[in-house]
Protein backbone atom coordinates (compact mmCIF):
# COMPACT_ATOMS: atom_id res chain seq x y z
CA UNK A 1 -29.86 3.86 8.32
CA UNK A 2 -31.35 5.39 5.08
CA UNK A 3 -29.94 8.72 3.42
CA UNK A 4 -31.72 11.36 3.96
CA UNK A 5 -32.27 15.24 2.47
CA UNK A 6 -30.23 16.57 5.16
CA UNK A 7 -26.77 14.34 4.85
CA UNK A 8 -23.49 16.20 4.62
CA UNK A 9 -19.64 16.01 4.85
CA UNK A 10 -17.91 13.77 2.63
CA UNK A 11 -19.42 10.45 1.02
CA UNK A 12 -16.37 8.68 -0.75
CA UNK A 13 -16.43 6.67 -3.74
CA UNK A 14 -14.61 3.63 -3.79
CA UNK A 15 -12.83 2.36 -5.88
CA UNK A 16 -13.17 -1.50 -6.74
CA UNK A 17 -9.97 -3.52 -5.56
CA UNK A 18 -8.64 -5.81 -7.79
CA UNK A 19 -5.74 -8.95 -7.44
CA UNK A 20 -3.00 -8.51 -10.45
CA UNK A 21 -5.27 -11.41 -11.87
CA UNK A 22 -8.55 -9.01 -11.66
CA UNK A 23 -10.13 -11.52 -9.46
CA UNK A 24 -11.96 -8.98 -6.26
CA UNK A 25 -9.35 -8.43 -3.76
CA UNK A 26 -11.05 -8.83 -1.01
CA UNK A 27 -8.38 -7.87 1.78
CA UNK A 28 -7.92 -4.75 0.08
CA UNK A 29 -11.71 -3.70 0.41
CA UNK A 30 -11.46 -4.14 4.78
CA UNK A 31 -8.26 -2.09 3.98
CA UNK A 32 -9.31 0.47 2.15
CA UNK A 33 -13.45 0.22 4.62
CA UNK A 34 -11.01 0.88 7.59
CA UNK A 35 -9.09 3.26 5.93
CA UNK A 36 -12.12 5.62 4.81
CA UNK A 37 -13.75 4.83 8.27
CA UNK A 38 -10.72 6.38 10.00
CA UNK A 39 -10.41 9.08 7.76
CA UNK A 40 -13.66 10.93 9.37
CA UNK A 41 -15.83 10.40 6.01
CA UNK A 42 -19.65 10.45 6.67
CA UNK A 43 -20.07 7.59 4.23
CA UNK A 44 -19.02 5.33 1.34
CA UNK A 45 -20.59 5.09 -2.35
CA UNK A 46 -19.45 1.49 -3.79
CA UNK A 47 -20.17 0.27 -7.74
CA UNK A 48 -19.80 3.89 -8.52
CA UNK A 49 -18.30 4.83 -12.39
CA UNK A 50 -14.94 4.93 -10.75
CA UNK A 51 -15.96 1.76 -9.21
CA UNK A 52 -15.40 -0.45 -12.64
CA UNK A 53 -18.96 -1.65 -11.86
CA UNK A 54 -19.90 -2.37 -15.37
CA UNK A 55 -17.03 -4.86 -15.02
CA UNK A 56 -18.59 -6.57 -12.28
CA UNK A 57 -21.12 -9.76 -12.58
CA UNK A 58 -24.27 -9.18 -10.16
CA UNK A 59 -23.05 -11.81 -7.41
CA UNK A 60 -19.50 -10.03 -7.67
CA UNK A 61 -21.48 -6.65 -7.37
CA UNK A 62 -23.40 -7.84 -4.07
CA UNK A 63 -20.30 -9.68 -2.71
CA UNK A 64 -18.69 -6.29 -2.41
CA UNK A 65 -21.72 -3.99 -1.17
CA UNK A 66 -22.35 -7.07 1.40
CA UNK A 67 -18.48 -6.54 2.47
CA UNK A 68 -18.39 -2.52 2.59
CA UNK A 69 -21.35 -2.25 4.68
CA UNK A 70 -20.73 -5.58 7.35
CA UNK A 71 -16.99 -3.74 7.30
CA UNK A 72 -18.42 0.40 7.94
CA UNK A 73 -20.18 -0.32 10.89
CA UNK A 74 -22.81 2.56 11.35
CA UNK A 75 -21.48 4.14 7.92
CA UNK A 76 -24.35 5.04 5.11
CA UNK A 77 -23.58 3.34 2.61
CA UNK A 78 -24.82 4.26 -1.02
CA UNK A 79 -24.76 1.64 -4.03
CA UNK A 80 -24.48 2.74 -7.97
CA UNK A 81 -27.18 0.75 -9.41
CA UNK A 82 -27.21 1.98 -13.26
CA UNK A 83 -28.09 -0.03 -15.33
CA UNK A 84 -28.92 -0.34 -19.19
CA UNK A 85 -32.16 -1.43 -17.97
CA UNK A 86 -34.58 -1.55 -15.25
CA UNK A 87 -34.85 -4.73 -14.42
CA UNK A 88 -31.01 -4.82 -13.45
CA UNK A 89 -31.58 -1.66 -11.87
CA UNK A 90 -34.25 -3.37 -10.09
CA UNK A 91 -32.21 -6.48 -8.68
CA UNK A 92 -29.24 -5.02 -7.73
CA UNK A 93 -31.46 -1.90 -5.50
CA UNK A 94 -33.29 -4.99 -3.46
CA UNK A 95 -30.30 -7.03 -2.85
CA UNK A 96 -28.10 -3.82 -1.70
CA UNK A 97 -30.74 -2.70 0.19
CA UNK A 98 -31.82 -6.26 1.71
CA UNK A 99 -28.18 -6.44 2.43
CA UNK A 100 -28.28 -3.06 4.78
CA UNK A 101 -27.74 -0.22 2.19
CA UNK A 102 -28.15 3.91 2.99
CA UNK A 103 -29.84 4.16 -0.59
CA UNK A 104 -28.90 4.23 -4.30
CA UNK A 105 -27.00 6.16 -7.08
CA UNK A 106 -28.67 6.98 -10.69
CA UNK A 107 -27.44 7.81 -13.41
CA UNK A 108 -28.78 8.84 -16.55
CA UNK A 109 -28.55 6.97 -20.15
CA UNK A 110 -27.04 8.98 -22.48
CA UNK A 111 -30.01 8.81 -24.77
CA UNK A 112 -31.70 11.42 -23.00
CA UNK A 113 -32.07 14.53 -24.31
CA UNK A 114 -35.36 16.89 -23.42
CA UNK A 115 -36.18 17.69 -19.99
CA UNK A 116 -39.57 16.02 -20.06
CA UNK A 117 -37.30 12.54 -20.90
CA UNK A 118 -35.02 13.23 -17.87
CA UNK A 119 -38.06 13.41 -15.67
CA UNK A 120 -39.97 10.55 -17.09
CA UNK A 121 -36.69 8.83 -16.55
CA UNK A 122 -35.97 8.76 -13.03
CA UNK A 123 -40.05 8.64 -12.22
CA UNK A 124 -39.70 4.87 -13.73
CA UNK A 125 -36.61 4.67 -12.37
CA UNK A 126 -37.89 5.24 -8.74
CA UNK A 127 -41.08 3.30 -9.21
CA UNK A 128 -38.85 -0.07 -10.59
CA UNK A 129 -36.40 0.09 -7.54
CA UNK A 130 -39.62 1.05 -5.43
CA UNK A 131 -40.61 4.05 -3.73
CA UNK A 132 -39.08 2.99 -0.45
CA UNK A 133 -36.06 3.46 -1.92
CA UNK A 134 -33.90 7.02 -1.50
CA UNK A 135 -31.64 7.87 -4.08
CA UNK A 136 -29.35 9.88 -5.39
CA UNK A 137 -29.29 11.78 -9.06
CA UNK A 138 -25.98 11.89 -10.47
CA UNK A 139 -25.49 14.59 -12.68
CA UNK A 140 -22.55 14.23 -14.94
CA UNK A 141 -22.50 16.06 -18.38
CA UNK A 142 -19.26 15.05 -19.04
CA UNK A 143 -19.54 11.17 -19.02
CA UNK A 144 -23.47 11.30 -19.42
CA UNK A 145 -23.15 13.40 -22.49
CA UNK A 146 -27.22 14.67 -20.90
CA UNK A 147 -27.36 18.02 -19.78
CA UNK A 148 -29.73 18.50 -16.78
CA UNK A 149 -31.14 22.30 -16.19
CA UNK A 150 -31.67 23.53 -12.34
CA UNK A 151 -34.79 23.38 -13.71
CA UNK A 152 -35.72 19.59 -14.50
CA UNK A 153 -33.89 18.97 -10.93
CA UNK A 154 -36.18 20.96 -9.53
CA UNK A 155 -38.80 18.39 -11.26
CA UNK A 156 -36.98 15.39 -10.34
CA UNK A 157 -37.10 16.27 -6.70
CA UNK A 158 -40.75 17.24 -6.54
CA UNK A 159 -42.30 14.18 -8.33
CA UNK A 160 -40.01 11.85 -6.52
CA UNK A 161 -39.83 11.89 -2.72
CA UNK A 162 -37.72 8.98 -2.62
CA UNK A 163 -35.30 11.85 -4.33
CA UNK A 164 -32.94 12.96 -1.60
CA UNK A 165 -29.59 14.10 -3.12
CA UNK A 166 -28.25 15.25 -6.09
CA UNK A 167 -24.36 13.80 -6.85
CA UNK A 168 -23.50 17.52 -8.33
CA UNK A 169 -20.96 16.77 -10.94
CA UNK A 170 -21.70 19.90 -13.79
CA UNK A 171 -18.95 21.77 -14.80
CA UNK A 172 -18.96 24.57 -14.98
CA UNK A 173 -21.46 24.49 -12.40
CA UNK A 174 -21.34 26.59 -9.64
CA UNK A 175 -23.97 28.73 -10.49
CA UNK A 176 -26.62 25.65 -10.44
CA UNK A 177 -26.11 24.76 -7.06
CA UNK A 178 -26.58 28.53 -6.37
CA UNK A 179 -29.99 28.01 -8.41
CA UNK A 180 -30.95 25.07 -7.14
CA UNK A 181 -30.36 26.50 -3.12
CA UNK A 182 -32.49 29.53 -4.65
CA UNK A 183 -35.48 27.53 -5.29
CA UNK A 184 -35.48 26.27 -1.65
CA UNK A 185 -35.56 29.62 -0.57
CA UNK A 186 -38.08 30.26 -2.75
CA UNK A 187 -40.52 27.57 -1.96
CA UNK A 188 -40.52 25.90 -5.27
CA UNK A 189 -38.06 23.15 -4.12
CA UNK A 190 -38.20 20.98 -1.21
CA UNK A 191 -34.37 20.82 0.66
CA UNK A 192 -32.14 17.65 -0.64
CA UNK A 193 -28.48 17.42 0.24
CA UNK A 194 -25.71 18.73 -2.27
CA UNK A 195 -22.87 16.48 -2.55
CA UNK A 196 -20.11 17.09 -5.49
CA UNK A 197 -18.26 15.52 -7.34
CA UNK A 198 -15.87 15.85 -10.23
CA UNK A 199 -12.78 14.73 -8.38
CA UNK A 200 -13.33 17.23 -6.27
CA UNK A 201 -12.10 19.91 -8.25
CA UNK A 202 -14.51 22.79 -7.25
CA UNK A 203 -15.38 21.62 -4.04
CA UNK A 204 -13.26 25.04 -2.15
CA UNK A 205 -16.34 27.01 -4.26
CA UNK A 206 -18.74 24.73 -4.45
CA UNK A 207 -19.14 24.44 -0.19
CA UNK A 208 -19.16 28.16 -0.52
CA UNK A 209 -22.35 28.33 -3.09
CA UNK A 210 -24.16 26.40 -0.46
CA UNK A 211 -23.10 22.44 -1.38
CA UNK A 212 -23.61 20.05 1.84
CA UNK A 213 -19.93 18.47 1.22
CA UNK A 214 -18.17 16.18 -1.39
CA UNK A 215 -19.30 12.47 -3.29
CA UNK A 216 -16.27 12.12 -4.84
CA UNK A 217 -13.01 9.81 -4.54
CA UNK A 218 -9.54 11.73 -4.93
CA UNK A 219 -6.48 9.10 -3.55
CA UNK A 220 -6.87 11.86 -0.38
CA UNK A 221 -10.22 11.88 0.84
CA UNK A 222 -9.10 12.88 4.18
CA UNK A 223 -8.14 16.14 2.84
CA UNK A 224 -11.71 15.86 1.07
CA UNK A 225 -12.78 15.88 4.80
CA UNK A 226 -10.48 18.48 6.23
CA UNK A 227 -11.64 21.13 3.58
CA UNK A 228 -15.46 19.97 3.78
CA UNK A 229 -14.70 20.61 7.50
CA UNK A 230 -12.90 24.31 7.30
CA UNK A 231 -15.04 25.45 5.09
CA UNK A 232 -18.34 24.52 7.24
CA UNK A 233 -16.46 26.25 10.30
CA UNK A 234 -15.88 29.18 8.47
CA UNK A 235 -12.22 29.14 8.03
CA UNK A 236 -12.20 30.28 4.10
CA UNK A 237 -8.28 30.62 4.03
CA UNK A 238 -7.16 27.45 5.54
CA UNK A 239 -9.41 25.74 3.30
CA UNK A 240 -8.37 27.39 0.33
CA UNK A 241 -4.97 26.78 1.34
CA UNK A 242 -4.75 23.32 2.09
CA UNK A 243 -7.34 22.36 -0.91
CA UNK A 244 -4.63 24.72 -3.38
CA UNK A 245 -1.57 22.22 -2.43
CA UNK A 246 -3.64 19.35 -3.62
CA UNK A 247 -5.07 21.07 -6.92
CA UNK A 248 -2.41 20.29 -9.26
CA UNK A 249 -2.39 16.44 -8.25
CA UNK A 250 -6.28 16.41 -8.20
CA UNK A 251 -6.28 18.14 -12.01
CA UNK A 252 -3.76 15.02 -12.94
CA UNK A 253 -6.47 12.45 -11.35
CA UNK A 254 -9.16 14.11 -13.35
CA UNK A 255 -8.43 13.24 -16.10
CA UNK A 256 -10.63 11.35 -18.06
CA UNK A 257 -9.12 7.60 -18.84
CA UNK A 258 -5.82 7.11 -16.55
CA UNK A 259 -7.90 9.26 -13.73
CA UNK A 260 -8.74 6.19 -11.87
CA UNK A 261 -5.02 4.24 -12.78
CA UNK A 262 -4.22 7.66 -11.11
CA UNK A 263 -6.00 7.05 -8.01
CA UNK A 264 -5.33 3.75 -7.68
CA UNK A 265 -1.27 4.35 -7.96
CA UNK A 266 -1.48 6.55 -5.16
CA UNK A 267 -3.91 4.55 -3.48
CA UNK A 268 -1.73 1.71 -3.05
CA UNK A 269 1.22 3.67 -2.24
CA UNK A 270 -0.62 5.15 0.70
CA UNK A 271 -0.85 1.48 1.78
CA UNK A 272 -4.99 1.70 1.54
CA UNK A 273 -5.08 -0.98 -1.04
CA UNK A 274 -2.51 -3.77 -2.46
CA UNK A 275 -2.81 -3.34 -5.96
CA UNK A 276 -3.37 -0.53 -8.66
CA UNK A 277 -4.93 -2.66 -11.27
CA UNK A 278 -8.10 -2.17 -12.89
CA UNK A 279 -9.91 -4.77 -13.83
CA UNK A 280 -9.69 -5.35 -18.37
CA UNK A 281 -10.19 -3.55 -20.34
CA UNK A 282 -8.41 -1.01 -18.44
CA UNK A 283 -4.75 0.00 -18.55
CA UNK A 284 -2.01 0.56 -15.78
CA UNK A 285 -0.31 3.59 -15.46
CA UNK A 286 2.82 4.22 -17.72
CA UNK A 287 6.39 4.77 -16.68
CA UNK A 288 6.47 8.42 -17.38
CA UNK A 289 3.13 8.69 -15.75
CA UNK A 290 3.72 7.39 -12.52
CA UNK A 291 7.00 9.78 -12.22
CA UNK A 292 4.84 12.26 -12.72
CA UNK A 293 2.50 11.34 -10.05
CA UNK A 294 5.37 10.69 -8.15
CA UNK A 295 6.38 14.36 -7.89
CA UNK A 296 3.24 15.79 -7.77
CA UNK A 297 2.77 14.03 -4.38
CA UNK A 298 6.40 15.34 -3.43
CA UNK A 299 4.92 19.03 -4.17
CA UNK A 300 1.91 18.13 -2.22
CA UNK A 301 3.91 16.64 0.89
CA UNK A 302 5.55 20.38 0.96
CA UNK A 303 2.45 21.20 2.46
CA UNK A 304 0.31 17.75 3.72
CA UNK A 305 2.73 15.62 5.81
CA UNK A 306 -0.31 12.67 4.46
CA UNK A 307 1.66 12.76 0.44
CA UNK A 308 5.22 12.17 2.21
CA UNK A 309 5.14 8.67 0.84
């Protein structure tokens, strides 16, 4: 099954299980497969930037796409494949996708600066992988440092057909998916599917301004799929509601640096995976900090019966 312009709901990323020794835990990825399976997600991004996958070798890298997808069953699932260079880019795209995968995830160098290099970009970006290929733009300003207009999506999409979603992660960014959902109506854009990101963070708004659902991890991405799932049916308030007892804990997970130590902490006190380590360099969660998480899950559990841990 290959993505296509019209997928919705929520895509999780995973995180990369490690062993306390940072070998790949490999129990913990069938854990965590099931876990996200049962959850009611619509599919799984793996090697994502919250995936440590610049910490990975490439056999490591197809070891644990090869596991995800012979462990999802039917799931799409979507592989992070950037690279410093195409020819990486390249490899890992034809063994993922030998190996059964939905599509990939780009992302852009942080060289990039003018629109016209964004656009030349991901045109030799499509053409290495192969035209066959679909994938997914990831737009994040605030890791990426490259700032990409409604506009030069708009181009992206056009002179790409293997383009079929854009991993929304602008902020603040509401009004470009607005934009981008106006140039559909207008005819100057063909349809792709709006997934965000960004922990999450806007998503109550973000469905609302027309997104398809959520790309993003979040230690709860069953609520993920609960809001993605009110919201679609129309029921603003509940969504709001239950989305507003997670905020607070999903604003501590944002954070850039111990956001993923974050998610991990949780992760493994939820029982999903065994361990919270991240593979070096990469730091564990301090004393203080885990308190912290620790009663921001006892505020959540006030309302969600899932953070009573």
């Amino acid at each position: 099954m290959k993505l296509t312009p019209t997928t919705s709901g929520v895509i999780v990323i995973a995180p990369t299980p490690f062993m306390p020794d940072g070998a790949i835990d490999a129990a913990s990825i069938d854990r965590m497969t099931d876990f996200f399976v049962a959850s009611g997600v619509t599919g799984i991004t793996v090697l994502g930037q919250l995936g440590e996958a610049p910490k990975l070798e490439h056999a490591e890298s197809v070891d644990v796409v090869k596991r995800v997808i012979k462990r999802a069953g039917s799931l799409p699932i979507i592989v992070g494949v950037s690279a410093p260079g195409f020819a990486a880019m390249r490899a890992l795209s034809r063994d993922a996708m030998d190996a059964g995968a939905a599509g990939v995830m780009i992302a852009p160098p942080n060289t990039l600066r003018t629109d016209d290099q964004i656009a030349t970009y991901y045109k030799q970006a499509s053409e290495a992988i192969g035209a066959d290929v679909p994938f997914v733009i990831q737009d994040y300003p605030l890791t990426f440092s490259v700032q990409m207009t409604p506009a030069v999506i708009r181009r992206i999409v056009m002179e790409n057909a293997s383009c079929v979603m854009l991993k929304h992660e602008d902020w603040p960014g509401l009004d470009k998916i607005s934009a981008l959902r106006g140039y559909e109506r207008d005819g100057s854009m063909r349809h792709i599917s709006i997934l965000c990101g960004n922990n999450g963070l806007f998503l109550d708004f973000e469905m609302e301004r027309g997104a398809d659902g959520a790309n993003t991890g979040y230690c709860f991405p069953d609520m993920l799929v609960d809001v993605v799932r009110l919201s679609a049916a129309g029921k603003r308030d509940e969504a709001h509601d239950l989305f507003d007892a997670h905020l607070p804990l999903i604003r501590y997970e944002q954070q850039p640096g111990p956001g993923l130590a974050v998610r991990k902490y949780v992760m493994m006190r939820r029982g999903i995976i065994a361990h919270d380590t991240l593979r070096k360099p990469g730091a564990a969660l301090s004393t203080a900090a885990k308190a912290e998480v620790d009663y921001l899950l006892s505020r959540v559990a006030r309302v969600d019966a899932r953070a009573r841990l």
